[in-house]
C-alpha atoms as a PDB file:
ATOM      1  CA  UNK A   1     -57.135  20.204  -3.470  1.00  0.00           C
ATOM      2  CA  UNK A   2     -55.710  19.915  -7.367  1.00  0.00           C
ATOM      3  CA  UNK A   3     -58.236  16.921  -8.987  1.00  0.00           C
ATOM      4  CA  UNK A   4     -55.463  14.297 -10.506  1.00  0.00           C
ATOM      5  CA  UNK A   5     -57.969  12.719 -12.293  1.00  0.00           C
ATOM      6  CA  UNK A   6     -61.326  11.638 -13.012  1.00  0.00           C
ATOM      7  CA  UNK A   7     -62.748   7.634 -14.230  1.00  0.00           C
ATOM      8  CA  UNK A   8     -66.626   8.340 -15.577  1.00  0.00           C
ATOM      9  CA  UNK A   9     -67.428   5.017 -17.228  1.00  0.00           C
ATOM     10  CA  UNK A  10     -70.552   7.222 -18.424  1.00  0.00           C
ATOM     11  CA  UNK A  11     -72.552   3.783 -17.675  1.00  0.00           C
ATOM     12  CA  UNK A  12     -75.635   5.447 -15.941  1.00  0.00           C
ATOM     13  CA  UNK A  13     -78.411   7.756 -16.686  1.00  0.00           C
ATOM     14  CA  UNK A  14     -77.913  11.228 -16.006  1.00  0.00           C
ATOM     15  CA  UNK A  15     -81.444  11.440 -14.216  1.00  0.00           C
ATOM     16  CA  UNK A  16     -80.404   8.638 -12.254  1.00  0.00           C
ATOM     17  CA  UNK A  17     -80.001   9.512  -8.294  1.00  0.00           C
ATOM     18  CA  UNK A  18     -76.606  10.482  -7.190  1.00  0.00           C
ATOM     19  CA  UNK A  19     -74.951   8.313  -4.270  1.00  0.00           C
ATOM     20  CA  UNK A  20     -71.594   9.969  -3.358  1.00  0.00           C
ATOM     21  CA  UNK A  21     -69.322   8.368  -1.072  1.00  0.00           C
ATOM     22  CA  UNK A  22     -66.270  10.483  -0.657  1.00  0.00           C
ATOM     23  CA  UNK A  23     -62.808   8.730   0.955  1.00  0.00           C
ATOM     24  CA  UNK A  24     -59.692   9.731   2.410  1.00  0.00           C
ATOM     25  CA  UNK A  25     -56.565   7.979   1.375  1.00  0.00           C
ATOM     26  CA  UNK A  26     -52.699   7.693   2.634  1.00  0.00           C
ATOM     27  CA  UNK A  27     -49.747   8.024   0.397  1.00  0.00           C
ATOM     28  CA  UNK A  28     -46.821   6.517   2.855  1.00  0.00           C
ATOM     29  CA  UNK A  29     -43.329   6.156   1.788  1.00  0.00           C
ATOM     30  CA  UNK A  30     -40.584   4.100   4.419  1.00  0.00           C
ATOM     31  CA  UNK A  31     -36.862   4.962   4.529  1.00  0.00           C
ATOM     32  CA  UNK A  32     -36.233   2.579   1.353  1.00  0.00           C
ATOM     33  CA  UNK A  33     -38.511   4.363  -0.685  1.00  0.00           C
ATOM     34  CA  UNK A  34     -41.225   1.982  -0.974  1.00  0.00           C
ATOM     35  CA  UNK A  35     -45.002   2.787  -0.763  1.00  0.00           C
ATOM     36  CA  UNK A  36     -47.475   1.336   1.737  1.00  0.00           C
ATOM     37  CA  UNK A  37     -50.274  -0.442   0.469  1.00  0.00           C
ATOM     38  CA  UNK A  38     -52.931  -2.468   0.928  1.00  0.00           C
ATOM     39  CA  UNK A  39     -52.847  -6.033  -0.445  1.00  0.00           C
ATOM     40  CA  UNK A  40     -55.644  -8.394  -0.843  1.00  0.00           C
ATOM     41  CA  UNK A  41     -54.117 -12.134  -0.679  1.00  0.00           C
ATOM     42  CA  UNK A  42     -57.658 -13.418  -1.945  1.00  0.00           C
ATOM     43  CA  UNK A  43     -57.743 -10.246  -5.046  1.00  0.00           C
ATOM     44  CA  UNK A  44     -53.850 -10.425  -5.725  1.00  0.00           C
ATOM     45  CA  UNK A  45     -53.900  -6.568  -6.165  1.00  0.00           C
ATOM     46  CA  UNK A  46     -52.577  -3.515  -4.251  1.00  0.00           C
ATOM     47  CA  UNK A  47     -54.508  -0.574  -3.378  1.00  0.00           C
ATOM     48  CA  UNK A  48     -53.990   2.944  -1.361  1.00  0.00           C
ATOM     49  CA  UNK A  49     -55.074   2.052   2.286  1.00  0.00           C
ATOM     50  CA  UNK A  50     -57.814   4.171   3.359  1.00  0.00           C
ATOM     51  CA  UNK A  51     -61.805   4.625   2.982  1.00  0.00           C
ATOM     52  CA  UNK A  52     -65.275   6.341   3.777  1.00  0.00           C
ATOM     53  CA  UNK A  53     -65.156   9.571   5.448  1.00  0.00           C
ATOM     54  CA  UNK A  54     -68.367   9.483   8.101  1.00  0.00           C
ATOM     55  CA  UNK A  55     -70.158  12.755   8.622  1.00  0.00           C
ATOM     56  CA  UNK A  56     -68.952  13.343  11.857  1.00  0.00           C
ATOM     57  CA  UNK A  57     -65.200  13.640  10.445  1.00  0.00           C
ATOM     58  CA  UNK A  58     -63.324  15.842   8.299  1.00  0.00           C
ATOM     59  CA  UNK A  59     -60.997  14.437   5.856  1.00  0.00           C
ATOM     60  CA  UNK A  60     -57.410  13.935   7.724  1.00  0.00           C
ATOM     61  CA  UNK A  61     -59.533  12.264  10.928  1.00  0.00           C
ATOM     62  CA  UNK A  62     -60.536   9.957   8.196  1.00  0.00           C
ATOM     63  CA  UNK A  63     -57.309   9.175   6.598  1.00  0.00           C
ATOM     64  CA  UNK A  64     -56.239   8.779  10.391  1.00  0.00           C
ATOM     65  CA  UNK A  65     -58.851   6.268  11.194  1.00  0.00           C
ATOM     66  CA  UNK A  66     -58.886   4.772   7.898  1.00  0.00           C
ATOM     67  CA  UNK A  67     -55.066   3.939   7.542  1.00  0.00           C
ATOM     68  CA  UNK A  68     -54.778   2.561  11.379  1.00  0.00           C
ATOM     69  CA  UNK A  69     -57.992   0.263  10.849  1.00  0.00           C
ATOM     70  CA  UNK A  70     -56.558  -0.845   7.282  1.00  0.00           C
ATOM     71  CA  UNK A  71     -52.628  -1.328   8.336  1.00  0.00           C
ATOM     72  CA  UNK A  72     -52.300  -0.604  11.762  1.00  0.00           C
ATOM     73  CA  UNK A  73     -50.525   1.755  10.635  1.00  0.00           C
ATOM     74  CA  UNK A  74     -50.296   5.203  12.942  1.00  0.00           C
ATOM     75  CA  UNK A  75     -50.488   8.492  10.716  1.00  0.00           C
ATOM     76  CA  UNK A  76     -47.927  11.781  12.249  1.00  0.00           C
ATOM     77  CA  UNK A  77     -51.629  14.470  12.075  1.00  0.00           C
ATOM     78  CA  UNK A  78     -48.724  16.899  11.881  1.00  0.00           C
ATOM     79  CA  UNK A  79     -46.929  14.712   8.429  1.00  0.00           C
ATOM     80  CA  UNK A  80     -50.539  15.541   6.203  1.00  0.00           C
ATOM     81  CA  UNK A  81     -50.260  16.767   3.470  1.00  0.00           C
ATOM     82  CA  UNK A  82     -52.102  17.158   0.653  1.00  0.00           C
ATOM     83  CA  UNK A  83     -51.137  15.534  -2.675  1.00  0.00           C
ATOM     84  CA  UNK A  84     -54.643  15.828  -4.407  1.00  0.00           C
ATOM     85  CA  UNK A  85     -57.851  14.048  -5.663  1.00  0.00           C
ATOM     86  CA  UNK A  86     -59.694  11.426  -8.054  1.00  0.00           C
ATOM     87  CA  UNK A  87     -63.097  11.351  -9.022  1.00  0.00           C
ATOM     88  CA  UNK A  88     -64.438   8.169 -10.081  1.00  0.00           C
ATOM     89  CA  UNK A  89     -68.630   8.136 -11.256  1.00  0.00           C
ATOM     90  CA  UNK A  90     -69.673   4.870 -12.557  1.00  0.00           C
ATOM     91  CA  UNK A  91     -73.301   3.060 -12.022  1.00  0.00           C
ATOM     92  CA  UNK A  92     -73.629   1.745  -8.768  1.00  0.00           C
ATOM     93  CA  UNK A  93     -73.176  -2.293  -8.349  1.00  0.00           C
ATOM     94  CA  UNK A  94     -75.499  -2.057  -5.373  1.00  0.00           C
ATOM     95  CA  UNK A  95     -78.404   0.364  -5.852  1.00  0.00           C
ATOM     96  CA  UNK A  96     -80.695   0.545  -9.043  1.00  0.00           C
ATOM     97  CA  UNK A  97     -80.832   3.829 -11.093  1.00  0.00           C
ATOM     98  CA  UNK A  98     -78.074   5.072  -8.936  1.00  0.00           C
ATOM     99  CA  UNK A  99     -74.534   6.863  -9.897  1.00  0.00           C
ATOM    100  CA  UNK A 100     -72.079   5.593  -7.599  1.00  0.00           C
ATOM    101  CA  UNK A 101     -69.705   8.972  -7.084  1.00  0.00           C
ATOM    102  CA  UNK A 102     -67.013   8.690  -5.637  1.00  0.00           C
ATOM    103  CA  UNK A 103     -64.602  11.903  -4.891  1.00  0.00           C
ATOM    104  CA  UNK A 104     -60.847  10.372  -3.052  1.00  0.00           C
ATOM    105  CA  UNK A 105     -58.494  12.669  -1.331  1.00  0.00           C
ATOM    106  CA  UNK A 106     -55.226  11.734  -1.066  1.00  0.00           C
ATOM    107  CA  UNK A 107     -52.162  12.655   1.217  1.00  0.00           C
ATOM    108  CA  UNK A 108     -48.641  12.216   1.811  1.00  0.00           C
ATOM    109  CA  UNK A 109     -48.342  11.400   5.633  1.00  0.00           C
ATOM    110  CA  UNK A 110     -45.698   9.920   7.370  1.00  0.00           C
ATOM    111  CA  UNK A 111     -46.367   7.280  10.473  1.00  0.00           C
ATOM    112  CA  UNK A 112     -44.952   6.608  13.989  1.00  0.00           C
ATOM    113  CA  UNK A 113     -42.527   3.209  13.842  1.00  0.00           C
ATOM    114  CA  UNK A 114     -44.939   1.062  15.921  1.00  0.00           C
ATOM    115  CA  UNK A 115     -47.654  -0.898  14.045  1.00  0.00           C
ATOM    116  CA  UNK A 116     -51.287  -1.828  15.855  1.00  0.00           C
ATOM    117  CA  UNK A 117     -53.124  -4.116  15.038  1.00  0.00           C
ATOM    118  CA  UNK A 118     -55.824  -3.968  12.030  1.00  0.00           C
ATOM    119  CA  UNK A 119     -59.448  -3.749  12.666  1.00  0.00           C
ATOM    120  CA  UNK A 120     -60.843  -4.640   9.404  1.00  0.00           C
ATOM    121  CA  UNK A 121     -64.282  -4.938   8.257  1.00  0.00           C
ATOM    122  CA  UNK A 122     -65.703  -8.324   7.076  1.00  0.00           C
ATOM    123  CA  UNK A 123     -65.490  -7.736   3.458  1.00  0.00           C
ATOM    124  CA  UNK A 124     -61.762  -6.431   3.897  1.00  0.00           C
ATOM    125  CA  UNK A 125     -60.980  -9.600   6.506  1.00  0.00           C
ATOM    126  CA  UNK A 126     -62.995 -12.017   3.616  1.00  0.00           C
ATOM    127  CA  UNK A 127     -60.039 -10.143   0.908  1.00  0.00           C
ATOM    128  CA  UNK A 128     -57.532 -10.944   3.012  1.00  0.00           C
ATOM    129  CA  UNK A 129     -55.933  -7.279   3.556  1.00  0.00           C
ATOM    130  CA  UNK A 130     -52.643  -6.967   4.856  1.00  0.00           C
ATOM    131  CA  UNK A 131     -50.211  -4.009   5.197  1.00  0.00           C
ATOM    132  CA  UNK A 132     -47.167  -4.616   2.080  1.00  0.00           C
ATOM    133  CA  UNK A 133     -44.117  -1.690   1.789  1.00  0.00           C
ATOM    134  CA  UNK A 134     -43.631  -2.639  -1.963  1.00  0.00           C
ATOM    135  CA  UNK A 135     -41.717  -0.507  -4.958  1.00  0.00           C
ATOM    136  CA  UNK A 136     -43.719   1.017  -7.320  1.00  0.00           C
ATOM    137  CA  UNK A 137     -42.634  -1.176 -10.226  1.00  0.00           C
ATOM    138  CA  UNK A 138     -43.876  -4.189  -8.128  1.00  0.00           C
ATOM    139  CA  UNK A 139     -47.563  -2.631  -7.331  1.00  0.00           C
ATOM    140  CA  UNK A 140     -47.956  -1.252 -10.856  1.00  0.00           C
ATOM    141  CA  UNK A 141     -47.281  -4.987 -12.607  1.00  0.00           C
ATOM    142  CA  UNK A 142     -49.561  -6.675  -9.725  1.00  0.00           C
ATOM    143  CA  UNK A 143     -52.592  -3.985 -10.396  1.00  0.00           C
ATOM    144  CA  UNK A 144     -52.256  -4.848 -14.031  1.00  0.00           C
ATOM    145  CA  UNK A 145     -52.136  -8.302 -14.680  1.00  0.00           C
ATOM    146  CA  UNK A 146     -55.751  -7.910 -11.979  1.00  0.00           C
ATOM    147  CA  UNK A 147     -58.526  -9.207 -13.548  1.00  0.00           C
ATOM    148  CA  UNK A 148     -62.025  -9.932 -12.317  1.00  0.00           C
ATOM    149  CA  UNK A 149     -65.497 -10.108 -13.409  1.00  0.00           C
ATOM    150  CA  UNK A 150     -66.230  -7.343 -10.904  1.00  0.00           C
ATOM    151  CA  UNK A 151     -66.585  -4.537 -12.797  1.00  0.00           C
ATOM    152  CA  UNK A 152     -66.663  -2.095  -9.649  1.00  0.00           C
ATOM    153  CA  UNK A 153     -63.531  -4.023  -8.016  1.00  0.00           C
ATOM    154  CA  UNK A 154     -61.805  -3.390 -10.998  1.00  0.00           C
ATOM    155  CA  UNK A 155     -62.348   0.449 -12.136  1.00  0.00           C
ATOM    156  CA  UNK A 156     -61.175   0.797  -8.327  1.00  0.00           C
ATOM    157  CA  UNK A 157     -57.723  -1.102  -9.013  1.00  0.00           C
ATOM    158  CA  UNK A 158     -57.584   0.700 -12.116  1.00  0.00           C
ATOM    159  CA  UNK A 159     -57.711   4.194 -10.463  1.00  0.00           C
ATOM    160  CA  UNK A 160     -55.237   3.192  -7.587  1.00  0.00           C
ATOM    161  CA  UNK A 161     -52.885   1.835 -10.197  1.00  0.00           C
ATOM    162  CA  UNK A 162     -53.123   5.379 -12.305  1.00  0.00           C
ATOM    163  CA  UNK A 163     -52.225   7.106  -9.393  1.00  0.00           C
ATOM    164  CA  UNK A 164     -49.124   5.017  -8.726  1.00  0.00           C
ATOM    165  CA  UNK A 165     -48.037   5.318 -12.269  1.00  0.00           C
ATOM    166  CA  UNK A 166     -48.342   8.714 -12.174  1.00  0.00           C
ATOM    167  CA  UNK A 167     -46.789   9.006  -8.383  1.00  0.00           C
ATOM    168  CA  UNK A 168     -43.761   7.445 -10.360  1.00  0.00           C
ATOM    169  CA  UNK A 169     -44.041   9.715 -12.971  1.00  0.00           C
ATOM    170  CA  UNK A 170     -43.683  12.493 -10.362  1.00  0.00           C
ATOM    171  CA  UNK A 171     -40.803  11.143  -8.343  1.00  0.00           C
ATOM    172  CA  UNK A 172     -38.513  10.923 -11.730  1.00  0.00           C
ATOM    173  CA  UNK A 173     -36.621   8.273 -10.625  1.00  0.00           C
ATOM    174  CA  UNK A 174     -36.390   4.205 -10.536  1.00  0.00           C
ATOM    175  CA  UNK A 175     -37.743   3.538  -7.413  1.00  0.00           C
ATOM    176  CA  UNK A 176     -35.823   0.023  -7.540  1.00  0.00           C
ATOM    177  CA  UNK A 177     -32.108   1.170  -7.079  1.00  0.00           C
ATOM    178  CA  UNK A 178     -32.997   1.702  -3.378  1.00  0.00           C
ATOM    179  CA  UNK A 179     -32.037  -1.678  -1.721  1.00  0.00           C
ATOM    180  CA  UNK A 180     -33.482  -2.159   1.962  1.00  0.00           C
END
């Protein structure tokens, strides 16, 4: 998979121990153009549903699970396709001498019309996540005006709303004329 990207805040010690904690992650358009994401209505920002890919799975059950537990959203297995990856390495906000890696794959998917219901973890129930179809423009100004005092919340809103600006740069076009 072609690596977008990379965010290494270079904030650690290089003999520090490596934690890596790779993720899958869905890129979902609807008919009008507008991207799925996640939005947290505690947060106020907008991020690529998905998450942790357990060692039982490979990378599309992941994005599977990930995006139905996230959205209820129901990923087409036969829609994946890769669009590519972003490696974020920063010092770990949990674990002492510790790099936090972090390698995300993302893919363009499509999903079935029916929506499930979410089965969210606590921290993403305590954020407040719920599925938004949004234009670009609107997730890019939300991620930006984001501020918090959470370093690690923030380098992740930060890559998220990187890869939407450069999604947009991709797509060529105002993403706004479509009316739905």
């Amino acid at each position: 998979m072609e690596r977008l990207f990379e965010i290494d805040l270079h904030d650690y010690e290089v003999k520090d121990n490596v934690f890596c904690r790779p993720s899958a992650r869905g890129v979902i358009f609807d008919d009008c153009g507008r991207i799925a994401l996640v939005y947290s209505q505690k947060e106020k920002y907008y991020k690529f549903p998905g998450g942790g890919i357990h060692m039982d799975e490979d990378k599309k059950e992941a994005l599977i699970r990930e995006v139905r537990e996230e959205t209820g959203l129901v990923v087409i297995p036969e829609s994946i396709e890769e669009f590519g990856s972003v490696l974020r390495r920063q010092k770990s906000n949990t674990t002492s001498n510790t790099i936090f890696e972090q390698e995300n794959f993302y893919y363009l998917c499509k999903v079935e019309k029916v929506l499930t219901e979410q089965n969210l973890d606590d921290y993403e129930a305590e954020a407040g996540f719920i599925l938004r179809f949004v234009h670009l423009d609107e997730a890019i100004d939300t991620n930006s005006k984001y501020s918090t005092e959470d370093y690690f919340n923030e380098i992740m809103i930060k890559r998220d709303t990187k890869l939407l600006q450069l999604i947009k740069e991709r797509r060529g076009t105002d993403d706004n004329i479509l009316f739905c």
